[in-house]
Protein backbone atom coordinates (compact mmCIF):
# COMPACT_ATOMS: atom_id res chain seq x y z
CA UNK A 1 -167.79 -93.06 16.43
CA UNK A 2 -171.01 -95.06 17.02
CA UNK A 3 -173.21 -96.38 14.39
CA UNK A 4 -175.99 -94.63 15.98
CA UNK A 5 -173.69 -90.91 15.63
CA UNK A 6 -172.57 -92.38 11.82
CA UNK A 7 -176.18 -92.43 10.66
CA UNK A 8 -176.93 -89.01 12.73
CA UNK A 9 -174.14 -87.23 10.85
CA UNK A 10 -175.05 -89.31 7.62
CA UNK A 11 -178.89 -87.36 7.64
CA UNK A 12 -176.98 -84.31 8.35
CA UNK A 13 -175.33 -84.17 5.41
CA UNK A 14 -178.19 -85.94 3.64
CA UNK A 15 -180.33 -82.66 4.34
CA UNK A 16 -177.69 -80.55 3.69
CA UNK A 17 -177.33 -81.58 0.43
CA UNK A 18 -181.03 -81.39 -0.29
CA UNK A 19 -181.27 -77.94 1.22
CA UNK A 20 -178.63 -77.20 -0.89
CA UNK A 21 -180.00 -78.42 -4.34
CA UNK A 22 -183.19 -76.50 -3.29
CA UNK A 23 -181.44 -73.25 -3.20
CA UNK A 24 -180.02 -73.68 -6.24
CA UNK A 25 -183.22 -74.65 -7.56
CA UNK A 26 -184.72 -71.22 -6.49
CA UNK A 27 -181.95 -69.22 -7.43
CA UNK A 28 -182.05 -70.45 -11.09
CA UNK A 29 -185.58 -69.97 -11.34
CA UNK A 30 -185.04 -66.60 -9.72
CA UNK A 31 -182.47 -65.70 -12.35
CA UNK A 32 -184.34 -66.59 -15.31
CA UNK A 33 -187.87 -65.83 -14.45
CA UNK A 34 -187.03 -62.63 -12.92
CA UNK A 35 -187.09 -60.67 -16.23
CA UNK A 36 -191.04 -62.10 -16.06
CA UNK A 37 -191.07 -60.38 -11.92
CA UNK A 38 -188.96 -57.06 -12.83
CA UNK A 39 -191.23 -56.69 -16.13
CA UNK A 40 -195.16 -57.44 -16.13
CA UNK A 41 -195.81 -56.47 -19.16
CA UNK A 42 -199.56 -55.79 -19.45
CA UNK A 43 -201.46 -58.25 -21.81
CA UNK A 44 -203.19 -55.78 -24.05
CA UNK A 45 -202.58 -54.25 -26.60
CA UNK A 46 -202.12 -50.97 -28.04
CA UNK A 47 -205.59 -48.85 -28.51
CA UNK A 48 -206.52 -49.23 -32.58
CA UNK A 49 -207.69 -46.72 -34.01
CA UNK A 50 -205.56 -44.09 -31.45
CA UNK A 51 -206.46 -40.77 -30.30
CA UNK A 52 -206.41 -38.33 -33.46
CA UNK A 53 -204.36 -35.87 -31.11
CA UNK A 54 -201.31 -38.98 -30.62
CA UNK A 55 -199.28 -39.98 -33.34
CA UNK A 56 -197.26 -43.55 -33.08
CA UNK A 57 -193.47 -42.73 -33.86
CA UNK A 58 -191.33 -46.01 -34.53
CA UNK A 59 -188.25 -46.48 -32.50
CA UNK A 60 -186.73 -49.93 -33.99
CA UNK A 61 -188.31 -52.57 -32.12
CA UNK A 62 -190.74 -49.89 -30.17
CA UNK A 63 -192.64 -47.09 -30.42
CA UNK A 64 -193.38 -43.68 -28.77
CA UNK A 65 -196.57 -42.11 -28.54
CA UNK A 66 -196.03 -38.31 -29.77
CA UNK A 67 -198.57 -35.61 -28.28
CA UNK A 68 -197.11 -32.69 -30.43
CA UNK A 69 -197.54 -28.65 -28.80
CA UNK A 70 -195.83 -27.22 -32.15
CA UNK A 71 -198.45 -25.12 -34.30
CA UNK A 72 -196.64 -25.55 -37.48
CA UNK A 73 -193.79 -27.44 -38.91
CA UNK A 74 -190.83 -25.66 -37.84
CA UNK A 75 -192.25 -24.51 -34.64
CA UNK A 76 -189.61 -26.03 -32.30
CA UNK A 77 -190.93 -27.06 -28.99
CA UNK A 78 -189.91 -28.46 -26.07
CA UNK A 79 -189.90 -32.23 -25.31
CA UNK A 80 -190.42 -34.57 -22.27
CA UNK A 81 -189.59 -37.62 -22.80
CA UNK A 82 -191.75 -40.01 -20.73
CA UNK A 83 -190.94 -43.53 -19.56
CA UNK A 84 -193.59 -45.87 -17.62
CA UNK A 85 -193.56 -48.00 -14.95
CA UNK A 86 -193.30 -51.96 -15.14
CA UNK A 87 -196.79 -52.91 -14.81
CA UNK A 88 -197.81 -49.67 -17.19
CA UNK A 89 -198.25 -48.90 -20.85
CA UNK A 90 -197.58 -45.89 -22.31
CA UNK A 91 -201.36 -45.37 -23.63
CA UNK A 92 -202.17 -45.52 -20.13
CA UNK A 93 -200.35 -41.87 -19.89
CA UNK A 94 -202.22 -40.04 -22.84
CA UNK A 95 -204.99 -38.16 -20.91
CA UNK A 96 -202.13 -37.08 -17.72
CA UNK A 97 -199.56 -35.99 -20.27
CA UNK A 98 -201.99 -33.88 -22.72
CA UNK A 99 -201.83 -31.22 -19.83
CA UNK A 100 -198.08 -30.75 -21.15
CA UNK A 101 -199.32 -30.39 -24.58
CA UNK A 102 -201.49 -27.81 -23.45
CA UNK A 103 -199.12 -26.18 -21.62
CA UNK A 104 -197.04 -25.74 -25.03
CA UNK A 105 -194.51 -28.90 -24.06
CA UNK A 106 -194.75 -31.73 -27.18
CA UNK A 107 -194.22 -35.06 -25.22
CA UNK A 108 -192.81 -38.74 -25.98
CA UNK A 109 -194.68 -41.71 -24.11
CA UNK A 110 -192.17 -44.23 -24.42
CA UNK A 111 -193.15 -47.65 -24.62
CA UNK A 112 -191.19 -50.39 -23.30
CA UNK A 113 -189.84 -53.40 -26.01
CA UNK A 114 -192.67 -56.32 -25.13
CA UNK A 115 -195.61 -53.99 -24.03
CA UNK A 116 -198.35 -53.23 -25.81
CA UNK A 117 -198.07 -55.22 -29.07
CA UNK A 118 -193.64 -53.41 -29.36
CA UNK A 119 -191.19 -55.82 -30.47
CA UNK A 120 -188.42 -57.39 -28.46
CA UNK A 121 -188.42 -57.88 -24.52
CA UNK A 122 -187.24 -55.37 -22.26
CA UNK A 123 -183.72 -55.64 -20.37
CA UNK A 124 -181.17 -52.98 -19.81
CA UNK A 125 -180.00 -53.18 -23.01
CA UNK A 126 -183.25 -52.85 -25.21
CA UNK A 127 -184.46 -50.31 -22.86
CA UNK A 128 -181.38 -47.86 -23.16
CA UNK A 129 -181.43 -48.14 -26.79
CA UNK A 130 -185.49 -47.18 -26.89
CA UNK A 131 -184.82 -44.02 -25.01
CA UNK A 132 -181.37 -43.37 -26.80
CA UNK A 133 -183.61 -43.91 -30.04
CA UNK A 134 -186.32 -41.95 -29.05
CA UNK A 135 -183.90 -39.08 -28.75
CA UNK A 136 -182.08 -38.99 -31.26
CA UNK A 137 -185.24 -39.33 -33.44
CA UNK A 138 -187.06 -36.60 -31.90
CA UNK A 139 -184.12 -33.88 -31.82
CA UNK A 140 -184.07 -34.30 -35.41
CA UNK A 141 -187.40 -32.98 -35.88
CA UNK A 142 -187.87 -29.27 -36.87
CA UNK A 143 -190.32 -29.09 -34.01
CA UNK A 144 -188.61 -29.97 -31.40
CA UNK A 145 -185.87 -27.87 -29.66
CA UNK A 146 -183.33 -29.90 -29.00
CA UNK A 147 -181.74 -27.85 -26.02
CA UNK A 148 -185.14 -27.97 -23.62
CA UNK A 149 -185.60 -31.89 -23.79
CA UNK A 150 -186.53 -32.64 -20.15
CA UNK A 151 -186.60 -36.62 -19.26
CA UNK A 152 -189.25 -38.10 -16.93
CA UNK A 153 -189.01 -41.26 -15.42
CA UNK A 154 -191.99 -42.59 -13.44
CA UNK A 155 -190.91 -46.15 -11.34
CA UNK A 156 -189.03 -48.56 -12.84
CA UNK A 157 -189.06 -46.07 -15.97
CA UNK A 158 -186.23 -44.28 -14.22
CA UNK A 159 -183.86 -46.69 -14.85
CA UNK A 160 -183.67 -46.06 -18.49
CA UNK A 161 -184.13 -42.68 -18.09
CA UNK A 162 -181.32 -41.77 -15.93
CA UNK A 163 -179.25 -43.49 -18.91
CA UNK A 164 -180.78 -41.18 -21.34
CA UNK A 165 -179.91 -38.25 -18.99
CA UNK A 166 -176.19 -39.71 -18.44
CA UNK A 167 -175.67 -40.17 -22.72
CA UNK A 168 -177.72 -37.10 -23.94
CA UNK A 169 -177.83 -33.66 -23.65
CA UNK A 170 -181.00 -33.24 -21.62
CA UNK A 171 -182.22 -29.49 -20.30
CA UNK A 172 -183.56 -31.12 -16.88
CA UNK A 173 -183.91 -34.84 -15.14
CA UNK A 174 -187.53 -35.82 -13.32
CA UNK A 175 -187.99 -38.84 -11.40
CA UNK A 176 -191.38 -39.23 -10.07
CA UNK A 177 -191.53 -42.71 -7.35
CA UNK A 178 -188.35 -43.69 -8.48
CA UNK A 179 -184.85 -45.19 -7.23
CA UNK A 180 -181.34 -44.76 -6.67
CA UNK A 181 -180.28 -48.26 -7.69
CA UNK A 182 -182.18 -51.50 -8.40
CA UNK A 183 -179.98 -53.69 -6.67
CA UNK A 184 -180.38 -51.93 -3.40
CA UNK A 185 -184.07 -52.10 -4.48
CA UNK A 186 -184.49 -55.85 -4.59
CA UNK A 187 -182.18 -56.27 -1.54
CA UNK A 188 -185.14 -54.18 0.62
CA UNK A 189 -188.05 -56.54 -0.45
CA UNK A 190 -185.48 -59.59 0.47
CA UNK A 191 -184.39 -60.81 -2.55
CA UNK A 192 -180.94 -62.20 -4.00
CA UNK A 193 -179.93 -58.89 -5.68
CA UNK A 194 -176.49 -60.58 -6.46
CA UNK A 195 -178.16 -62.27 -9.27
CA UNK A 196 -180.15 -58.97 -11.03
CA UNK A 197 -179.42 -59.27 -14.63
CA UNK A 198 -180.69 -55.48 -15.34
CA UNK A 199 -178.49 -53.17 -12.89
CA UNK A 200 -180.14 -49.96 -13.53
CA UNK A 201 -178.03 -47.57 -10.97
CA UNK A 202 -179.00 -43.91 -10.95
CA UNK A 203 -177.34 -42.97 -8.06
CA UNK A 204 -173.88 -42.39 -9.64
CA UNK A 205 -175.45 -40.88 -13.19
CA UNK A 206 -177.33 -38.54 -10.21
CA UNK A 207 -174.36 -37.80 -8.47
CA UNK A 208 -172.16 -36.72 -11.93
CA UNK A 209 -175.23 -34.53 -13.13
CA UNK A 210 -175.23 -30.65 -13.80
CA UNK A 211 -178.51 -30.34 -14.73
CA UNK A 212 -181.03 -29.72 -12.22
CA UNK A 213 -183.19 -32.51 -10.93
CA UNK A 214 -186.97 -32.62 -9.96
CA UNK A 215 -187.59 -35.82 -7.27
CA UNK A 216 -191.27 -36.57 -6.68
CA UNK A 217 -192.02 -39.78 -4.52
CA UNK A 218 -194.97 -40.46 -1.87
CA UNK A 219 -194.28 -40.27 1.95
CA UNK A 220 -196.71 -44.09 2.05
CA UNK A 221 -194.97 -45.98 -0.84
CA UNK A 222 -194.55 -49.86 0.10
CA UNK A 223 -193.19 -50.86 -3.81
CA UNK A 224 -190.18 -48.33 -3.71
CA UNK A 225 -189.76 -46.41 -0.19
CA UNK A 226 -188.92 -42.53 0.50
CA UNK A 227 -185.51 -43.63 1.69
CA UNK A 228 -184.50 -44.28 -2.17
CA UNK A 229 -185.55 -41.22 -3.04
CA UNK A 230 -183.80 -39.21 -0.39
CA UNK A 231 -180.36 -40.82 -1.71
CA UNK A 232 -180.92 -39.39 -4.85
CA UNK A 233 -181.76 -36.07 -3.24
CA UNK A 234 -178.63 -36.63 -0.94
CA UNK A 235 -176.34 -37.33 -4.52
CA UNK A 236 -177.84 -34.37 -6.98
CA UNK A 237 -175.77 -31.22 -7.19
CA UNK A 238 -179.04 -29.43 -7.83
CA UNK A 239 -182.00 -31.40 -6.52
CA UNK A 240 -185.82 -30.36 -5.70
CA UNK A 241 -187.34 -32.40 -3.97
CA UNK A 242 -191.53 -32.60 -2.85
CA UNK A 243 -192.73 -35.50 -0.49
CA UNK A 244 -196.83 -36.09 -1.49
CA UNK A 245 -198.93 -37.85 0.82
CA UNK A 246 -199.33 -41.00 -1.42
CA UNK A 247 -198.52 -44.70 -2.37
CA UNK A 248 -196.86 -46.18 -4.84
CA UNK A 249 -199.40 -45.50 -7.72
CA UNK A 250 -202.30 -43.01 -6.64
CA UNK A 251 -200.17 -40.11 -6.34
CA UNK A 252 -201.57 -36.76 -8.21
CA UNK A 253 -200.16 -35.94 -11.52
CA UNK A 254 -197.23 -33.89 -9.88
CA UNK A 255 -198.10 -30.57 -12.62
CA UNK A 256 -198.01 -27.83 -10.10
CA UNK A 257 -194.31 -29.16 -8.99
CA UNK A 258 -193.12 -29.34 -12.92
CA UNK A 259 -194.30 -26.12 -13.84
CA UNK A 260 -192.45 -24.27 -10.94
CA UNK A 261 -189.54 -26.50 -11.01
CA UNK A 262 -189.14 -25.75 -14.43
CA UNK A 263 -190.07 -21.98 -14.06
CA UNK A 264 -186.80 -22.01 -11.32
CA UNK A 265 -184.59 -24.07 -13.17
CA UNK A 266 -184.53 -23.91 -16.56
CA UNK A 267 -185.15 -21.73 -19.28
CA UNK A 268 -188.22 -23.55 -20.11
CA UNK A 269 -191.52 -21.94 -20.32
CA UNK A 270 -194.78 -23.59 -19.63
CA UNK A 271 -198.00 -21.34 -21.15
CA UNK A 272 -199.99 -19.43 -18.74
CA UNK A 273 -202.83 -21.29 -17.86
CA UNK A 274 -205.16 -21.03 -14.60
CA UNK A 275 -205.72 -25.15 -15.03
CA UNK A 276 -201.84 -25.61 -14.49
């Protein structure tokens, strides 16, 4: 071999080597910062005083934010139980979701550990025990029927809401812009999804479901395509489905789709109202 091939092969493996430690440079930073990518928390914080119409109900390290329908104490009522997406808080969702309330539904605005002045940090884990929590809280309430709890996941929200539907009892499953598995998610918008931390998979919890399953998503969404939402639709023994001429985040409050869904599906009963 000549000197001149020795020193050719020499930078070869030079480069490789530094191509190499930059990889694993990124990679490492993906792994730990993407916690700080997956979860934007919003930096404000929680509206002080709150509306007089939303009580703050402690869940551990979080909170919910309880619009209640019930007229008196023991006057059980229906519950959704609502979970954000990433770059959301759950105050954000007070004005959409009092049309529930109206409607006679109580509702639970989860908020995420991290956001809006909660405790923690959200991952899988913290996340599955807030909605777990927020469940079993609210089902022990005498105004709340704990046989028409309906869970709504909006985004990244569905992720810990397709655990709640997989561990509890729930009457009815709604994902509004949702997925069918994270992973699959980050692969799409070309990213290392071998190295996710929080594997939030709803396709299989989908798949094992009885309940019926309301799937809302817009036909223009860049953040989390159609596609993922036609999996889901493709794995649910009983799915609805309704394409809306949207993006990711200025899709219409989906009411008109709940309310029949609901009317079809379940033995849930939304309040006649001309508005709805």
């Amino acid at each position: 071999m000549t000197p001149i091939m020795t020193q050719l092969i020499s930078l070869l493996l030079q480069g490789l080597r530094l191509t190499a430690i930059a990889v694993a440079i990124f990679m490492a930073v993906l792994f730990f910062a993407q916690r700080y990518l997956i979860f934007p928390a919003p930096r404000e914080p929680l509206p002080n005083p709150l509306p007089a119409d939303v009580t703050r109900i402690e869940l551990g390290q979080t909170y919910g934010l309880f619009l209640n329908a019930a007229k008196t104490e023991h006057d059980r009522r229906p519950l959704i139980i609502f979970a954000h997406g990433n770059a959301e808080c759950a105050h954000h969702w007070i004005d959409s979701f009092r049309w529930y309330r109206e409607q006679g539904i109580s509702v639970l605005l989860l908020e995420f550990p991290g956001y809006a002045a909660a405790g923690g940090s959200p991952s899988f884990d913290s996340l599955r025990e807030a909605v777990l929590s927020g469940y079993d809280t609210m089902v022990a309430r005498a105004d709340i029927d704990p046989a028409a709890v309906i869970a709504y996941g909006r985004s990244i929200g569905g992720g810990p809401i397709g655990l709640l539907a997989e561990e509890r009892p729930v009457a009815a499953l709604i994902l509004e812009s949702s997925f069918a598995s994270l992973k699959d998610l980050v692969y799409h918008h070309r990213n290392p999804g071998f190295l996710l931390r929080d594997r939030f998979d709803n396709g299989p919890i989908v798949a094992a479901l009885e309940i019926p399953v309301l799937l809302v998503h817009g036909t223009q969404d860049r953040i989390i395509p159609i596609k993922f939402a036609h999996q889901l639709r493709d794995l649910a023994a009983d799915a609805t489905f309704h394409e809306l001429a949207c993006d990711h985040n200025n899709c219409p409050p989906p009411l008109s789709y709940v309310r029949k869904f609901l009317h079809e599906k379940t033995a849930i009963r939304l309040a006649e109202n001309p508005d709805g």
